[in-house]
Protein backbone atom coordinates (compact mmCIF):
# COMPACT_ATOMS: atom_id res chain seq x y z
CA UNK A 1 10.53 -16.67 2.19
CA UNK A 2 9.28 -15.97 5.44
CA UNK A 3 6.98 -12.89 6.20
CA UNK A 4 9.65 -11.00 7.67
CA UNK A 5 11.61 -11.12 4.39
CA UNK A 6 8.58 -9.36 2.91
CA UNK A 7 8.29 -5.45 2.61
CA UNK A 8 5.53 -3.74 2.98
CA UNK A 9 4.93 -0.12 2.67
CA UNK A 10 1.80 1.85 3.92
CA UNK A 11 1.50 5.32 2.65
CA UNK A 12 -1.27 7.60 3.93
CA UNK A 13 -1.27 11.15 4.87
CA UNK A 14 -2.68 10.44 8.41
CA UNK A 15 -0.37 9.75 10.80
CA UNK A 16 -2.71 7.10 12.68
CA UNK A 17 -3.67 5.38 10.54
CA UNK A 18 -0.02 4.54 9.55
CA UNK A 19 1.48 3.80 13.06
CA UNK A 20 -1.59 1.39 14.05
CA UNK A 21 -1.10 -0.04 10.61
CA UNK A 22 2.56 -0.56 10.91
CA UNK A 23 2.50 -1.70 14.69
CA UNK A 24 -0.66 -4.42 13.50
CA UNK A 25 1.79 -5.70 10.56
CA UNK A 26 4.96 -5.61 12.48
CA UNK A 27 2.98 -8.13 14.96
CA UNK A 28 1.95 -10.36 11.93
CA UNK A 29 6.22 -10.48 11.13
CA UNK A 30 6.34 -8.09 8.30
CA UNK A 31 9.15 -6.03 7.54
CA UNK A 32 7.14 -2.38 7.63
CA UNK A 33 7.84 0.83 6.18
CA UNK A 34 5.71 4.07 6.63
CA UNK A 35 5.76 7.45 4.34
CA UNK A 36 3.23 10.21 4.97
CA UNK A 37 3.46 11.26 1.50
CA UNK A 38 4.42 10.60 -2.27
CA UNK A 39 8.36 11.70 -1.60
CA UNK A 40 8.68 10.02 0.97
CA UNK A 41 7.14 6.96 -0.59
CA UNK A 42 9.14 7.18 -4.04
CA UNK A 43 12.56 7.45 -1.05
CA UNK A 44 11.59 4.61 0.49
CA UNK A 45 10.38 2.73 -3.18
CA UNK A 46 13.65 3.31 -4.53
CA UNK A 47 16.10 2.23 -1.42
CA UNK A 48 14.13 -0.65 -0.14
CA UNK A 49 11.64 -1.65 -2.89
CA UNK A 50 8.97 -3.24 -1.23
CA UNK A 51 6.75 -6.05 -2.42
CA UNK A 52 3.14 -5.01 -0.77
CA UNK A 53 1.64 -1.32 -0.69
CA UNK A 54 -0.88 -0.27 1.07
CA UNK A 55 -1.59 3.08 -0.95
CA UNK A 56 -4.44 5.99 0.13
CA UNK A 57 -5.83 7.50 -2.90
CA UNK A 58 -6.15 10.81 -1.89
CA UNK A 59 -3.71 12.36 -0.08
CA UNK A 60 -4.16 16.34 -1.00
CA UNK A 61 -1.03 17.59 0.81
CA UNK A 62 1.23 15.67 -1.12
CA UNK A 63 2.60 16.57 -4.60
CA UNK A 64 0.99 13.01 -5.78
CA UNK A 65 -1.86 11.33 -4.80
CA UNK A 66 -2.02 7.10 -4.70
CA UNK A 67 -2.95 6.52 -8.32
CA UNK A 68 0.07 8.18 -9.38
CA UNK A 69 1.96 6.84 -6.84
CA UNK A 70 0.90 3.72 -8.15
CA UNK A 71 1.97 4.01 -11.44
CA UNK A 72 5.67 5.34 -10.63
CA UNK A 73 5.83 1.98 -8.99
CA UNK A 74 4.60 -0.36 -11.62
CA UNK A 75 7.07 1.62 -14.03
CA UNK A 76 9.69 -0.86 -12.38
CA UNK A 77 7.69 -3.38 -10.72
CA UNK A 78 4.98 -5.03 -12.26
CA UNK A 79 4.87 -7.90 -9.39
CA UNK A 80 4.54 -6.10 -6.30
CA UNK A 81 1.04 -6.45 -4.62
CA UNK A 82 -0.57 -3.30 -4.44
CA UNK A 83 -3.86 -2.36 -2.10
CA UNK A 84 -5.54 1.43 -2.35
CA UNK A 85 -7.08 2.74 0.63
CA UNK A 86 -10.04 5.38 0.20
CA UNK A 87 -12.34 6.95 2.45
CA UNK A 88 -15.16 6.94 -0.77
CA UNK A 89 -16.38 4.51 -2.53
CA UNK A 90 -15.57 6.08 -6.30
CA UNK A 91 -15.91 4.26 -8.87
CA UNK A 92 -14.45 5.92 -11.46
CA UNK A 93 -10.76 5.97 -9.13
CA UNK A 94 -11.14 2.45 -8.80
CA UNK A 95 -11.44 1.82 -12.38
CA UNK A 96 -8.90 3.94 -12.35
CA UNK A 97 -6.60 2.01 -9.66
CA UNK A 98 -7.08 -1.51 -11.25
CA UNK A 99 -6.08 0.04 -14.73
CA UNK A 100 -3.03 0.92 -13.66
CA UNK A 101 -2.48 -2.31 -11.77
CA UNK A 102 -3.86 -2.00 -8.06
CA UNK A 103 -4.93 -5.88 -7.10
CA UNK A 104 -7.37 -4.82 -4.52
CA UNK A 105 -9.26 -1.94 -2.78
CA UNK A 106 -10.32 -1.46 0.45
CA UNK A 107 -12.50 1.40 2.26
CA UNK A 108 -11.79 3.53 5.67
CA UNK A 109 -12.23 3.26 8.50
CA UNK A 110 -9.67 0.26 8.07
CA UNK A 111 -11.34 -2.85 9.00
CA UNK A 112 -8.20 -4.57 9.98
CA UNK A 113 -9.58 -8.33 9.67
CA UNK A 114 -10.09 -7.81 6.35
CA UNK A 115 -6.96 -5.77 5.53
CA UNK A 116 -4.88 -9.19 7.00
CA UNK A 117 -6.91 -11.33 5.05
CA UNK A 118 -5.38 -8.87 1.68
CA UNK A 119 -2.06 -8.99 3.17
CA UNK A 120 -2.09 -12.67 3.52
CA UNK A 121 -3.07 -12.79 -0.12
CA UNK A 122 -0.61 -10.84 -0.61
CA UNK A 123 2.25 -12.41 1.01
CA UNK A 124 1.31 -15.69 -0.85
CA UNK A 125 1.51 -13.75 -4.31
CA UNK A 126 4.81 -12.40 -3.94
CA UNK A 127 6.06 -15.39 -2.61
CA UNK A 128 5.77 -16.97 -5.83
């Protein structure tokens, strides 16, 4: 399985952060999808079920935030690889996050080194 067979989804309610994200990944191979909030995530979850998220935890536009996004998918995927983004280091919400199955955590601003080093991890996890 190459890279390109792997799906990734990035949902965030900023717009930037998810088209620098997606153009980044797309460069690395990946096979990216974006949502700007929980519906569209949960669309995209169900028609193309992805195998890495990138989830923010707070997204207060949208009817759910990242933690409960989180748990709709490991309702029906307990493998996928899941990161949470978060502008605040809380934690209570990252207790939270690895209770309901997030494998890593990362802070904003995105340092994007580091969120390739996760996705390689990633990619290596769902491989298996």
């Amino acid at each position: 399985m190459s890279e390109r067979d792997i799906k990734l989804l990035i949902v965030d309610d900023e717009e930037d952060i998810l088209i620098e994200s997606k153009e980044i990944l797309e460069k690395k191979g990946f096979s990216v999808f974006t949502a700007i909030d929980s519906g569209q995530a949960l669309e995209v979850i169900k028609k193309e079920m992805p195998k890495i998220y990138i989830l923010d935890i707070h997204m207060p536009k949208s009817e759910l935030d990242g933690l409960r996004v989180l748990e709709e998918i490991r309702k029906t995927d307990k493998a996928a690889y899941c990161i949470m983004l978060s502008r605040v280091d809380e934690k209570e919400k990252i207790d939270t996050a690895k209770r309901l199955g997030a494998n890593r955590y990362i802070l904003k601003p995105i340092d994007y080194p580091e969120l390739l080093e996760l996705i390689d991890e990633a990619a290596k996890a769902v491989k298996r």
